[in-house]
Every structure is written in C-alpha cells, then in structure tokens.
PDB file of N, CA and C in Angstrom:
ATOM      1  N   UNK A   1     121.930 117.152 138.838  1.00  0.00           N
ATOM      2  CA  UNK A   1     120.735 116.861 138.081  1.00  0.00           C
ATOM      3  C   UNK A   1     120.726 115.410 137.610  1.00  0.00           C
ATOM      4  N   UNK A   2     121.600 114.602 137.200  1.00  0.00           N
ATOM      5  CA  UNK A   2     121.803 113.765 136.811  1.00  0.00           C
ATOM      6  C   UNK A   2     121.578 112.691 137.910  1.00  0.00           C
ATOM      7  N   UNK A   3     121.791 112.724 139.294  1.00  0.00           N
ATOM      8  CA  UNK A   3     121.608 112.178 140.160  1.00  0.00           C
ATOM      9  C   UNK A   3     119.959 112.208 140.615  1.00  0.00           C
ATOM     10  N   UNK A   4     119.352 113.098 140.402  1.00  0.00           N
ATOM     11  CA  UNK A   4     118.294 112.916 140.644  1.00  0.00           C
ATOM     12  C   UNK A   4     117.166 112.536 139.394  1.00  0.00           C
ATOM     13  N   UNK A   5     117.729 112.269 138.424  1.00  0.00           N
ATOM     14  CA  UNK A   5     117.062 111.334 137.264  1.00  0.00           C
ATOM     15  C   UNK A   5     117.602 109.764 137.520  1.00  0.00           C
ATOM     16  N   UNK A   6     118.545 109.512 137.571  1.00  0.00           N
ATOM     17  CA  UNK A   6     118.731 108.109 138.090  1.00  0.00           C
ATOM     18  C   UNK A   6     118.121 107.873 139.066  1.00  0.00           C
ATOM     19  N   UNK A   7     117.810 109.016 140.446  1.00  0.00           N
ATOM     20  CA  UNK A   7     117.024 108.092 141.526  1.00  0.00           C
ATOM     21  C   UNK A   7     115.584 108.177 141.323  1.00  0.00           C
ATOM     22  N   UNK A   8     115.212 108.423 140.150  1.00  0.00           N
ATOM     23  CA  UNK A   8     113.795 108.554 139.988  1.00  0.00           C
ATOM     24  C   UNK A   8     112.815 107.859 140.012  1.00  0.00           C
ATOM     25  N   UNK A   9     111.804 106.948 140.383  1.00  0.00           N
ATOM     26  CA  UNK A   9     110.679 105.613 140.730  1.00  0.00           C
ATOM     27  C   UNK A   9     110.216 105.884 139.047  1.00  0.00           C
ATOM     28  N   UNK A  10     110.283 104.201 139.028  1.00  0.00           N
ATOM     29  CA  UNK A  10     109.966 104.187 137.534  1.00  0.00           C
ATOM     30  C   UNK A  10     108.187 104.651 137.609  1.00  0.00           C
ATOM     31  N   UNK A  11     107.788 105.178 136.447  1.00  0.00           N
ATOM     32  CA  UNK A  11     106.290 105.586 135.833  1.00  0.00           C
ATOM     33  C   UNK A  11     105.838 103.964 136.576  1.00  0.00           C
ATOM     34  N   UNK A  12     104.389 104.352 136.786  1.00  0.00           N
ATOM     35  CA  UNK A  12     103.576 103.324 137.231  1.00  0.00           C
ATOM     36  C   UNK A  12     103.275 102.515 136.468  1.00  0.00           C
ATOM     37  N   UNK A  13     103.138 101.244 136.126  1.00  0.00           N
ATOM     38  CA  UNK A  13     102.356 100.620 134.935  1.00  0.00           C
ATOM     39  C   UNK A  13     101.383 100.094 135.355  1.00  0.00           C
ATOM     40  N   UNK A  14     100.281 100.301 134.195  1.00  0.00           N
ATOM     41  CA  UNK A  14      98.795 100.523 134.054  1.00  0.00           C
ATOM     42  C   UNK A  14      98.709 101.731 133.763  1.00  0.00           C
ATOM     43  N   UNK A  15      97.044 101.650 133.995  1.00  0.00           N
ATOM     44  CA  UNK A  15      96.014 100.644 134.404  1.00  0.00           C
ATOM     45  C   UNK A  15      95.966  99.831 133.413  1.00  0.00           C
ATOM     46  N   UNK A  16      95.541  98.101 133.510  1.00  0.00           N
ATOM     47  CA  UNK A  16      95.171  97.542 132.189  1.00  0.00           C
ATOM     48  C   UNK A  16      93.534  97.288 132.544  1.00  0.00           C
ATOM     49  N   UNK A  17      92.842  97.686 131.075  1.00  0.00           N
ATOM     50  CA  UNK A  17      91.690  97.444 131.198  1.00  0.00           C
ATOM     51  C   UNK A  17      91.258  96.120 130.093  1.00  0.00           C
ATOM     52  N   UNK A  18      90.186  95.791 130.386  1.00  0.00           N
ATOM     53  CA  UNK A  18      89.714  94.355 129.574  1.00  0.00           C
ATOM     54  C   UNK A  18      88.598  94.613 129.186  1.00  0.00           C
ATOM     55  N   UNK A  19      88.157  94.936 127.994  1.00  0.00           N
ATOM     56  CA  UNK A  19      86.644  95.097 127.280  1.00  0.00           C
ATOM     57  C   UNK A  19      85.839  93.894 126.984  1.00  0.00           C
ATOM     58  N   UNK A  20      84.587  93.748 127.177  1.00  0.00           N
ATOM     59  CA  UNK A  20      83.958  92.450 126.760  1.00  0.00           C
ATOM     60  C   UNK A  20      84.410  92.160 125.314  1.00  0.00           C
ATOM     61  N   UNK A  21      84.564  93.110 124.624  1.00  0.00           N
ATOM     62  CA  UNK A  21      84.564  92.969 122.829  1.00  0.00           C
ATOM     63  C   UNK A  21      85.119  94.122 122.522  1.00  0.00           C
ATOM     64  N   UNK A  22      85.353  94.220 121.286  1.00  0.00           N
ATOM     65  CA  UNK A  22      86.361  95.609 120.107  1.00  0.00           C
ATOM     66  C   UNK A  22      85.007  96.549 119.961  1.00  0.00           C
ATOM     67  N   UNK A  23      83.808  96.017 119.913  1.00  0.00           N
ATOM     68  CA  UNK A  23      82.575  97.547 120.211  1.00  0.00           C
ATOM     69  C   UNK A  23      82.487  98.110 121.193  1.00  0.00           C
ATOM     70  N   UNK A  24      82.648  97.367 122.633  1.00  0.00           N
ATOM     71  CA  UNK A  24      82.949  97.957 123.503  1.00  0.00           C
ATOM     72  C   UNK A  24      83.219  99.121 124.043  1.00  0.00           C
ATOM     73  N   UNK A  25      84.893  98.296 123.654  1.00  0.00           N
ATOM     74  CA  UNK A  25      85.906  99.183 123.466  1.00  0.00           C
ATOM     75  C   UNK A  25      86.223 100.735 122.611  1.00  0.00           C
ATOM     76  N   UNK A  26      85.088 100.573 121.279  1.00  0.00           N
ATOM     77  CA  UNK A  26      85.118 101.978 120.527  1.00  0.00           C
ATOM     78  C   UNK A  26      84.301 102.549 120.934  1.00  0.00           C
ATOM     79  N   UNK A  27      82.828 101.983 121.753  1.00  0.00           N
ATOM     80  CA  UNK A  27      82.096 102.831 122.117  1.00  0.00           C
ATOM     81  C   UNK A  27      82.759 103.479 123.365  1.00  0.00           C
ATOM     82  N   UNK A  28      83.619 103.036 124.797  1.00  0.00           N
ATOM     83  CA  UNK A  28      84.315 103.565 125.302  1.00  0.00           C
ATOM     84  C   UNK A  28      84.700 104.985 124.514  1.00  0.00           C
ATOM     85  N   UNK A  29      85.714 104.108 124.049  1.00  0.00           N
ATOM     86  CA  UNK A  29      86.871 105.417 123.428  1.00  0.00           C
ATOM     87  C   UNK A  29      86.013 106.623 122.625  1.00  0.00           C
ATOM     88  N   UNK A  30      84.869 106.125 121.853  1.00  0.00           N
ATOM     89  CA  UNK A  30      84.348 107.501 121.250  1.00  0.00           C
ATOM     90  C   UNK A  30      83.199 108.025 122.363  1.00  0.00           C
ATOM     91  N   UNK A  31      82.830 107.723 123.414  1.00  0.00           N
ATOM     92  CA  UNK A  31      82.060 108.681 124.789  1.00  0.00           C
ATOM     93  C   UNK A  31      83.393 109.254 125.586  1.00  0.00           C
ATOM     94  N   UNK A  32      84.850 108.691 125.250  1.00  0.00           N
ATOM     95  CA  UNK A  32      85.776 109.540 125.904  1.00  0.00           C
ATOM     96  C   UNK A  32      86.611 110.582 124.929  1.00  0.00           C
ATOM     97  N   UNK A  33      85.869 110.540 123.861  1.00  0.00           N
ATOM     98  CA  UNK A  33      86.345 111.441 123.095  1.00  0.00           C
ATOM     99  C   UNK A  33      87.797 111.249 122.418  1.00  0.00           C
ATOM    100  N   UNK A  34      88.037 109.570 122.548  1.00  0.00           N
ATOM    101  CA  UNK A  34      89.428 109.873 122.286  1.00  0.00           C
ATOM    102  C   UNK A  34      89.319 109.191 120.395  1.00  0.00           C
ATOM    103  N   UNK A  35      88.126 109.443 119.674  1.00  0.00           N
ATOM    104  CA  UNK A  35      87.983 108.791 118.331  1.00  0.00           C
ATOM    105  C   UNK A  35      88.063 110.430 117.647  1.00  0.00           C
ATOM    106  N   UNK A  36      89.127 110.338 116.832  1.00  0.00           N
ATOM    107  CA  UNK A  36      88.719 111.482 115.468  1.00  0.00           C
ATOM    108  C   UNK A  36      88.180 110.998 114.440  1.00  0.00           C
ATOM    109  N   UNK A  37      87.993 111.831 113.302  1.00  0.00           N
ATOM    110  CA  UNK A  37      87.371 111.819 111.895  1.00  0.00           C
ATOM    111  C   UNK A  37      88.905 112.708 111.164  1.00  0.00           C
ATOM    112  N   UNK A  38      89.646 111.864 110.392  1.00  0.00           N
ATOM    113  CA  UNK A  38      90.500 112.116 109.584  1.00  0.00           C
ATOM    114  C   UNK A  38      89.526 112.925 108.100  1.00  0.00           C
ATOM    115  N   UNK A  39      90.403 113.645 107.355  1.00  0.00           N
ATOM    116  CA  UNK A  39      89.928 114.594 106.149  1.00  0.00           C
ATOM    117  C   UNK A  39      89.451 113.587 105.385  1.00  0.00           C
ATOM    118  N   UNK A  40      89.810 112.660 104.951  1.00  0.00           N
ATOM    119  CA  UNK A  40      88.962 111.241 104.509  1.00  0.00           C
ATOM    120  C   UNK A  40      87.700 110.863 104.915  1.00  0.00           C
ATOM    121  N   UNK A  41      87.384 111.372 106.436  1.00  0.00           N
ATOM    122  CA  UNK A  41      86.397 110.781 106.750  1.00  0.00           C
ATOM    123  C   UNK A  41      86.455 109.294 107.590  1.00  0.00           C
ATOM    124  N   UNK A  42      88.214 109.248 107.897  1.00  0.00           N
ATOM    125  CA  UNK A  42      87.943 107.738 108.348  1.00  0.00           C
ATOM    126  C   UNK A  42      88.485 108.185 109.651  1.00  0.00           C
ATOM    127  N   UNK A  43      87.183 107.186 110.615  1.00  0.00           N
ATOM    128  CA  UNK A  43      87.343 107.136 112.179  1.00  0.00           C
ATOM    129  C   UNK A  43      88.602 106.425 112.415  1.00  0.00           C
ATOM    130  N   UNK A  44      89.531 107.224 113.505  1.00  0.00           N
ATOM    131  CA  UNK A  44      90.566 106.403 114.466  1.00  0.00           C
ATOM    132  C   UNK A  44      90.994 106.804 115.428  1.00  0.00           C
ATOM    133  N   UNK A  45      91.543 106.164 116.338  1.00  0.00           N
ATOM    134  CA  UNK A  45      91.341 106.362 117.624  1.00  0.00           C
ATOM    135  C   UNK A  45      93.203 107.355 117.292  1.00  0.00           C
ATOM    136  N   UNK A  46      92.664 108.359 118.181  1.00  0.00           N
ATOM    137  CA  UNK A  46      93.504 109.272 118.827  1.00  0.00           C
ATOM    138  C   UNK A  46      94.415 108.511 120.231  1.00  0.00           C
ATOM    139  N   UNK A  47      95.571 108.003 119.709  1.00  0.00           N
ATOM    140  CA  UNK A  47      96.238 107.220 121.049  1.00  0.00           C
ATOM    141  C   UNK A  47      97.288 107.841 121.296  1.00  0.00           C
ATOM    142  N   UNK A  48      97.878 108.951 121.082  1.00  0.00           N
ATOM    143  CA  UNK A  48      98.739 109.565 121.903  1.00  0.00           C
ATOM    144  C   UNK A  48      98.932 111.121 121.757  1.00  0.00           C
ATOM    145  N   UNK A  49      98.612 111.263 122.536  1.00  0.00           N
ATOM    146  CA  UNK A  49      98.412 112.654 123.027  1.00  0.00           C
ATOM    147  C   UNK A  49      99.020 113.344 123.838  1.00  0.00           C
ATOM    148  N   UNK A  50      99.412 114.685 124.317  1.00  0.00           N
ATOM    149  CA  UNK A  50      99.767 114.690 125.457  1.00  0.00           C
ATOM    150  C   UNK A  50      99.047 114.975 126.560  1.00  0.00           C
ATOM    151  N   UNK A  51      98.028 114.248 126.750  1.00  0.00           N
ATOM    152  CA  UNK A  51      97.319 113.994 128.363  1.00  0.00           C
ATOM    153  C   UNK A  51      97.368 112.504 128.261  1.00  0.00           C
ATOM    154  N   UNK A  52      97.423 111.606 126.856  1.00  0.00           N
ATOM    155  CA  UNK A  52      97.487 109.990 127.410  1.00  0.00           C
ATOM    156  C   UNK A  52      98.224 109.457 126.372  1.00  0.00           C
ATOM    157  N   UNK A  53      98.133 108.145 126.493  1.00  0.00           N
ATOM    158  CA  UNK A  53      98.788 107.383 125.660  1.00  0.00           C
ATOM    159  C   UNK A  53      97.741 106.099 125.782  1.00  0.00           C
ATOM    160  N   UNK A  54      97.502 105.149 124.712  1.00  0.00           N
ATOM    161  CA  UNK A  54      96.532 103.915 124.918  1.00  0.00           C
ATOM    162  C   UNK A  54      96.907 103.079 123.732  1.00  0.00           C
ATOM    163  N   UNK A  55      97.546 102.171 124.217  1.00  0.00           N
ATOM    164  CA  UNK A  55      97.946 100.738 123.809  1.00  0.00           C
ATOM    165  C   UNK A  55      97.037  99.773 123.357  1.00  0.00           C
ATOM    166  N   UNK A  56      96.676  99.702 122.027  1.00  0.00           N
ATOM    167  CA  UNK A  56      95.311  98.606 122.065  1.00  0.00           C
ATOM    168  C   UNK A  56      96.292  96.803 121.602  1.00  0.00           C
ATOM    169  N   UNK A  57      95.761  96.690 122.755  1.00  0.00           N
ATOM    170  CA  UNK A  57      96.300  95.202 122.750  1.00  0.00           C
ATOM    171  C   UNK A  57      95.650  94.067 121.894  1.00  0.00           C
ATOM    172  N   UNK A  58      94.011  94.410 121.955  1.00  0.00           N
ATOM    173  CA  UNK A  58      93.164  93.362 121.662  1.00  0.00           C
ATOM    174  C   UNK A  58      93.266  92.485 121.827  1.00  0.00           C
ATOM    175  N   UNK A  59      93.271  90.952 121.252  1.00  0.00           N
ATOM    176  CA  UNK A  59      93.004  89.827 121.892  1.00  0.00           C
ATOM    177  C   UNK A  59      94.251  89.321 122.046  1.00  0.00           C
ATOM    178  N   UNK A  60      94.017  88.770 123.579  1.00  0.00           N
ATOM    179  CA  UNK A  60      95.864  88.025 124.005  1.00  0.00           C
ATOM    180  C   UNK A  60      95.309  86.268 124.011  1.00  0.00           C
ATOM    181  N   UNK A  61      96.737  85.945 123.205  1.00  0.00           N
ATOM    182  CA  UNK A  61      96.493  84.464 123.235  1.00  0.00           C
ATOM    183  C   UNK A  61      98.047  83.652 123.869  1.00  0.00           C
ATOM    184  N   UNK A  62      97.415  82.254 124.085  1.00  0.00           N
ATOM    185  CA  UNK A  62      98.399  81.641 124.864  1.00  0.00           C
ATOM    186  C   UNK A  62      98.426  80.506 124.489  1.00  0.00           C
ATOM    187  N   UNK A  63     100.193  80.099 124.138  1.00  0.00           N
ATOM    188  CA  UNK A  63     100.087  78.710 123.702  1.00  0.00           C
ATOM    189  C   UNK A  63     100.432  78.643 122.394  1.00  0.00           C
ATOM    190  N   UNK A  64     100.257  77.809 122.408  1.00  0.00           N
ATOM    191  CA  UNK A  64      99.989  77.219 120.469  1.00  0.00           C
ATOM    192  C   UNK A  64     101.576  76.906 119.949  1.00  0.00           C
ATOM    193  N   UNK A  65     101.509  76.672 119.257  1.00  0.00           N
ATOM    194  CA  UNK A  65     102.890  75.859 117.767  1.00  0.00           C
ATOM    195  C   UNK A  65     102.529  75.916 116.714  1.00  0.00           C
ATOM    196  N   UNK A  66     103.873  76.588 116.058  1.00  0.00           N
ATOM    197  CA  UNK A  66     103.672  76.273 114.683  1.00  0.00           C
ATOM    198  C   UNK A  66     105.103  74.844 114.496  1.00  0.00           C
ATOM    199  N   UNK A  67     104.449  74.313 113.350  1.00  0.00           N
ATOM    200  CA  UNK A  67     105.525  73.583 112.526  1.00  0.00           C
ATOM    201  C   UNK A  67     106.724  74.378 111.718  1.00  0.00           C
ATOM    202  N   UNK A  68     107.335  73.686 110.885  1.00  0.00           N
ATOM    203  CA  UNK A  68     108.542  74.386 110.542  1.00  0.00           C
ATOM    204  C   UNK A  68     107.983  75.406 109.191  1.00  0.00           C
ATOM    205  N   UNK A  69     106.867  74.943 108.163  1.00  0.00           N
ATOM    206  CA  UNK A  69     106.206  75.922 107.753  1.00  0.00           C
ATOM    207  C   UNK A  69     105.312  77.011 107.942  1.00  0.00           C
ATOM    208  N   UNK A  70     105.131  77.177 109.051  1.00  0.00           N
ATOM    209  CA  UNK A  70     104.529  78.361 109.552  1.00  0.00           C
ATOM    210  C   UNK A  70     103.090  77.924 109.850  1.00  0.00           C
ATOM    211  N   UNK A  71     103.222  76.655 109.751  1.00  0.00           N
ATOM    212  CA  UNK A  71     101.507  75.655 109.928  1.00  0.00           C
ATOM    213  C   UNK A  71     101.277  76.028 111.424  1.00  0.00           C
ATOM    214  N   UNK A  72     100.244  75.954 111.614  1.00  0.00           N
ATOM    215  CA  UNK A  72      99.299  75.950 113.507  1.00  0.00           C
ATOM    216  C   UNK A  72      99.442  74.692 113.526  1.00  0.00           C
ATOM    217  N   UNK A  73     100.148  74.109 114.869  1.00  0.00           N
ATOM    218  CA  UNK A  73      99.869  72.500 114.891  1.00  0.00           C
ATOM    219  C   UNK A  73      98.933  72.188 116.360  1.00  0.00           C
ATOM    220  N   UNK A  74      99.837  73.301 117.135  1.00  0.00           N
ATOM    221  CA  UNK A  74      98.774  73.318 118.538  1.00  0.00           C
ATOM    222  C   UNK A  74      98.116  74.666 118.335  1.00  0.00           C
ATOM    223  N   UNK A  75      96.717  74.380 118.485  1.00  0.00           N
ATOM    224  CA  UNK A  75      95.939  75.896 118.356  1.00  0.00           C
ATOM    225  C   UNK A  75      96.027  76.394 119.540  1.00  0.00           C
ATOM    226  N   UNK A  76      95.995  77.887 119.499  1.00  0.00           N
ATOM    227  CA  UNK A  76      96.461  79.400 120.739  1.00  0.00           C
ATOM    228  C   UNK A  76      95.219  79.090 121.256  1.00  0.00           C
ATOM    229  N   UNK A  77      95.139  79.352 122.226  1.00  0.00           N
ATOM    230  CA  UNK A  77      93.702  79.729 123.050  1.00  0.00           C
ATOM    231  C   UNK A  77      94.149  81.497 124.006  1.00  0.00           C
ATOM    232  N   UNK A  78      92.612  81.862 123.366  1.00  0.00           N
ATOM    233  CA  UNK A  78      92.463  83.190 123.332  1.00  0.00           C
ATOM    234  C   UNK A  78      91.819  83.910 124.947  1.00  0.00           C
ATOM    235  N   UNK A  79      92.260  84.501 125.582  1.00  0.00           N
ATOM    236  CA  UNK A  79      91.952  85.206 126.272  1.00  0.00           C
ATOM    237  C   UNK A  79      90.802  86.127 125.786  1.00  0.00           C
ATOM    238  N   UNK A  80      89.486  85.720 127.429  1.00  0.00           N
ATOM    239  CA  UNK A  80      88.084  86.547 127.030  1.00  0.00           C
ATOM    240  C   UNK A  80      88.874  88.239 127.541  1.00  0.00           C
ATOM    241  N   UNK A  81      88.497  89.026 126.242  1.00  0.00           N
ATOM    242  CA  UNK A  81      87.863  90.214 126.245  1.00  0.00           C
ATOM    243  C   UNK A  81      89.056  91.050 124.985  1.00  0.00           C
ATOM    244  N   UNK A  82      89.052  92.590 125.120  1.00  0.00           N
ATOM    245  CA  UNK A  82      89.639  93.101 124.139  1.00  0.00           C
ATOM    246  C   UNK A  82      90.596  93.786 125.357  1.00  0.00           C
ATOM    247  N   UNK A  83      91.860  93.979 125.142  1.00  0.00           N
ATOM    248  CA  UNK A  83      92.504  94.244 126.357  1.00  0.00           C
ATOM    249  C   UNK A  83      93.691  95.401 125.884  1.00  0.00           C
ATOM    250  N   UNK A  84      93.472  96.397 126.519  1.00  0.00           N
ATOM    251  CA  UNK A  84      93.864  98.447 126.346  1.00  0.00           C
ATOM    252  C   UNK A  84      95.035  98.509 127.727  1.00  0.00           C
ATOM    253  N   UNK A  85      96.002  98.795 126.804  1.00  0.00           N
ATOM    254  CA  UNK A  85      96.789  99.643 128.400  1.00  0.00           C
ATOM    255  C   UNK A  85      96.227 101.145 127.844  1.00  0.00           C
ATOM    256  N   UNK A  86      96.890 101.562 128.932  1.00  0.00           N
ATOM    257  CA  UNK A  86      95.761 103.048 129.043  1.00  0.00           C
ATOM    258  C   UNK A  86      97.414 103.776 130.120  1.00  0.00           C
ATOM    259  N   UNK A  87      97.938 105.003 129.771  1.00  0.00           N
ATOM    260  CA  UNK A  87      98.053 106.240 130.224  1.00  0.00           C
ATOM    261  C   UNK A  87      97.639 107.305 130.367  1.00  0.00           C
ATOM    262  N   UNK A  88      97.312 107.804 131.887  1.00  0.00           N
ATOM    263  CA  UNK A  88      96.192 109.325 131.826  1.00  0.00           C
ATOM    264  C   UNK A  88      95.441 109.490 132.963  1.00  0.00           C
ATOM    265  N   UNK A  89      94.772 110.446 132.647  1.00  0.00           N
ATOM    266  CA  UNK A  89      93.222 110.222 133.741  1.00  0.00           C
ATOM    267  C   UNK A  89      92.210 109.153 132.855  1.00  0.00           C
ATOM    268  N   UNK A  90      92.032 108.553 133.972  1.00  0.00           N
ATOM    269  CA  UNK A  90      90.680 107.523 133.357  1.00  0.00           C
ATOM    270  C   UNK A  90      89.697 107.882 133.164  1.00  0.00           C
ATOM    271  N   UNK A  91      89.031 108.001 131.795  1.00  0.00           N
ATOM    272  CA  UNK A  91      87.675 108.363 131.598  1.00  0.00           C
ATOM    273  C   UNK A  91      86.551 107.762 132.881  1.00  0.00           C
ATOM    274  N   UNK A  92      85.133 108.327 132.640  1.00  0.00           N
ATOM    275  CA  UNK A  92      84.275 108.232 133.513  1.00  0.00           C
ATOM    276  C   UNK A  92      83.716 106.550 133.058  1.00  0.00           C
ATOM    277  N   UNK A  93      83.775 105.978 133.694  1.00  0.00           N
ATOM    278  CA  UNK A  93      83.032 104.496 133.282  1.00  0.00           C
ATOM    279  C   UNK A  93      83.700 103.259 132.878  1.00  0.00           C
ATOM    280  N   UNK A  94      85.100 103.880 132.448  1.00  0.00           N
ATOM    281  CA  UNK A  94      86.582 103.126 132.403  1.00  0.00           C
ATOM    282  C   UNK A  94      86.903 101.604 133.797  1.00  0.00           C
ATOM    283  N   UNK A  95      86.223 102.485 134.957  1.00  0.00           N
ATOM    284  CA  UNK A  95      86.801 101.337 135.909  1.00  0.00           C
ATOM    285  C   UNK A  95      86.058 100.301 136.565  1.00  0.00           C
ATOM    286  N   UNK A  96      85.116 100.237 135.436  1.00  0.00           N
ATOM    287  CA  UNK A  96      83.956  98.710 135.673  1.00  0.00           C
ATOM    288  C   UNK A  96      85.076  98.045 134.674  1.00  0.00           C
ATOM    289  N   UNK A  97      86.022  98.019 133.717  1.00  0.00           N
ATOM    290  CA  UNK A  97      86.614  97.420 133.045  1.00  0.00           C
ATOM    291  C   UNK A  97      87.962  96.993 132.895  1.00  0.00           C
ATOM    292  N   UNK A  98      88.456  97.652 134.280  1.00  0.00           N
ATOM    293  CA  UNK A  98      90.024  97.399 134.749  1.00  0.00           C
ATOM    294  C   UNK A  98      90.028  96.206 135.475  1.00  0.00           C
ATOM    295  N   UNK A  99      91.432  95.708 135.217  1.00  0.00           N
ATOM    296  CA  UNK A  99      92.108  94.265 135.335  1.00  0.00           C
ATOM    297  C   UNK A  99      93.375  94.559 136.168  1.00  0.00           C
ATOM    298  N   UNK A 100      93.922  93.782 137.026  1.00  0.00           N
ATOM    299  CA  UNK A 100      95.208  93.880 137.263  1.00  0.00           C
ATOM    300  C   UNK A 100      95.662  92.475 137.048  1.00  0.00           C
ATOM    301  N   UNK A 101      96.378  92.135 135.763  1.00  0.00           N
ATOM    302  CA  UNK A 101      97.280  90.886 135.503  1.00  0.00           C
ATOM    303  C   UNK A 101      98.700  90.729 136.370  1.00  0.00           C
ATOM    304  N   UNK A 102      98.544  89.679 136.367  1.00  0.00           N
ATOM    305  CA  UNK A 102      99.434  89.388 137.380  1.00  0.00           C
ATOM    306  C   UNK A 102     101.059  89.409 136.631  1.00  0.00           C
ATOM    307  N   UNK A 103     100.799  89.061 135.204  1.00  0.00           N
ATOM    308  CA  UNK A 103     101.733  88.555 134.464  1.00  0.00           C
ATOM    309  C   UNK A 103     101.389  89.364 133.420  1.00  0.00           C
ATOM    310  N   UNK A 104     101.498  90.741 133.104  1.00  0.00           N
ATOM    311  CA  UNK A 104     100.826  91.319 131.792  1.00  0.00           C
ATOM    312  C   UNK A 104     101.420  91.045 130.369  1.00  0.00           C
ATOM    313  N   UNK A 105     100.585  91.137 129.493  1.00  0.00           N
ATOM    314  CA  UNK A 105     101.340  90.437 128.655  1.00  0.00           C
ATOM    315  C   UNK A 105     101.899  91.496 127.368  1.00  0.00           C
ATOM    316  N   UNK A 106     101.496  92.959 127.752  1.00  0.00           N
ATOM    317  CA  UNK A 106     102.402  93.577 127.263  1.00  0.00           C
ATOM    318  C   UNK A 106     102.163  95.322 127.991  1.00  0.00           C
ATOM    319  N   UNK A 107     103.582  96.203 128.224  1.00  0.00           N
ATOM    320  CA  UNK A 107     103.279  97.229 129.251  1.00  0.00           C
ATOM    321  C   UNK A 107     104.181  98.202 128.915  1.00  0.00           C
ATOM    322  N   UNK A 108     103.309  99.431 129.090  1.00  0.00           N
ATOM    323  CA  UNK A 108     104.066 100.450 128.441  1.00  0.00           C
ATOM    324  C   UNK A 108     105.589 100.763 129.164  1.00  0.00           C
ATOM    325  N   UNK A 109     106.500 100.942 128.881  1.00  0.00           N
ATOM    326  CA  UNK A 109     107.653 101.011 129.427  1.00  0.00           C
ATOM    327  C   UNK A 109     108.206 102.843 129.078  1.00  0.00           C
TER     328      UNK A 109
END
C-alpha cells in the first residue's frame, strides 16, 4: 500500500480563473451557490467543502520595495483582474474566466 501512494501523480493544479473585478467574482460565486448567510446574517463565501476548495487570491502584484521602515519606495504594479484558484467541478459560466499562468503566483498544493 505504501508503494502505491508514493507512485501516485500529484493532484492537478488549477484551474486558475481571473475575474474582471471582486463583483464579479461574488456574483459568480453566489449564481454557483457557493455564498452562505451566517446566523448573523453575514454573507461569505463557502470555500471548502467537500466537492471543492477555492482560494481567493484577489489582486496579484509585482515588484515594488520597501525601505528599512516599512515605507513603499518602488510602487507594486497590480495585475488586471481578481484572481480564484478553484478545486472541483466548474460551475456553468466559470470558463469565459479561466487563465493558465505560466508562473502562478500562488497554487493549491
């Protein structure tokens, strides 16, 4: 048994998807049903489950410096869109919004 968990192909990584914006993205997630209503009353996204798992990345940036006080000296420049790893079946409408990075900049392991 043990031999055949070591020869096992790692899980796939992805899909990564890229939202124009964070409304987008909730309107996604609440037509895929993956938004609850906590006893409070406060909306949040349901991200792990056991049919998925979803990584909200939101905005990826590149670059930048700080000084030795924690100052910005070179400003980040931000990557366009809001950006989700996603484990599962892909909702319906999900794959007008998938990306394959070449270099991702963060992946479920």
């Amino acid at each position: 048994m043990t031999d055949e968990i070591l020869q096992q192909e790692p899980a796939p990584i992805g899909p990564f998807f890229r939202f124009p914006d964070e409304a987008t993205w909730l309107t996604a997630a609440r037509n895929a049903g993956f938004m609850v209503t906590d006893e409070e009353g406060v909306e949040q996204l349901a991200a792990y489950t056991q049919d998925r798992a979803i990584d909200v990345v939101g905005t990826i940036t590149r670059g930048g410096e700080y000084d030795e006080n924690g100052d910005i000296i070179v400003p980040f420049t931000e990557l366009d869109g809001w950006h989700i790893n996603y484990q599962g079946v892909v909702p319906d409408g999900w794959d007008a919004y998938a990306v394959t990075p070449e270099t991702p900049a963060r992946v479920f392991m």
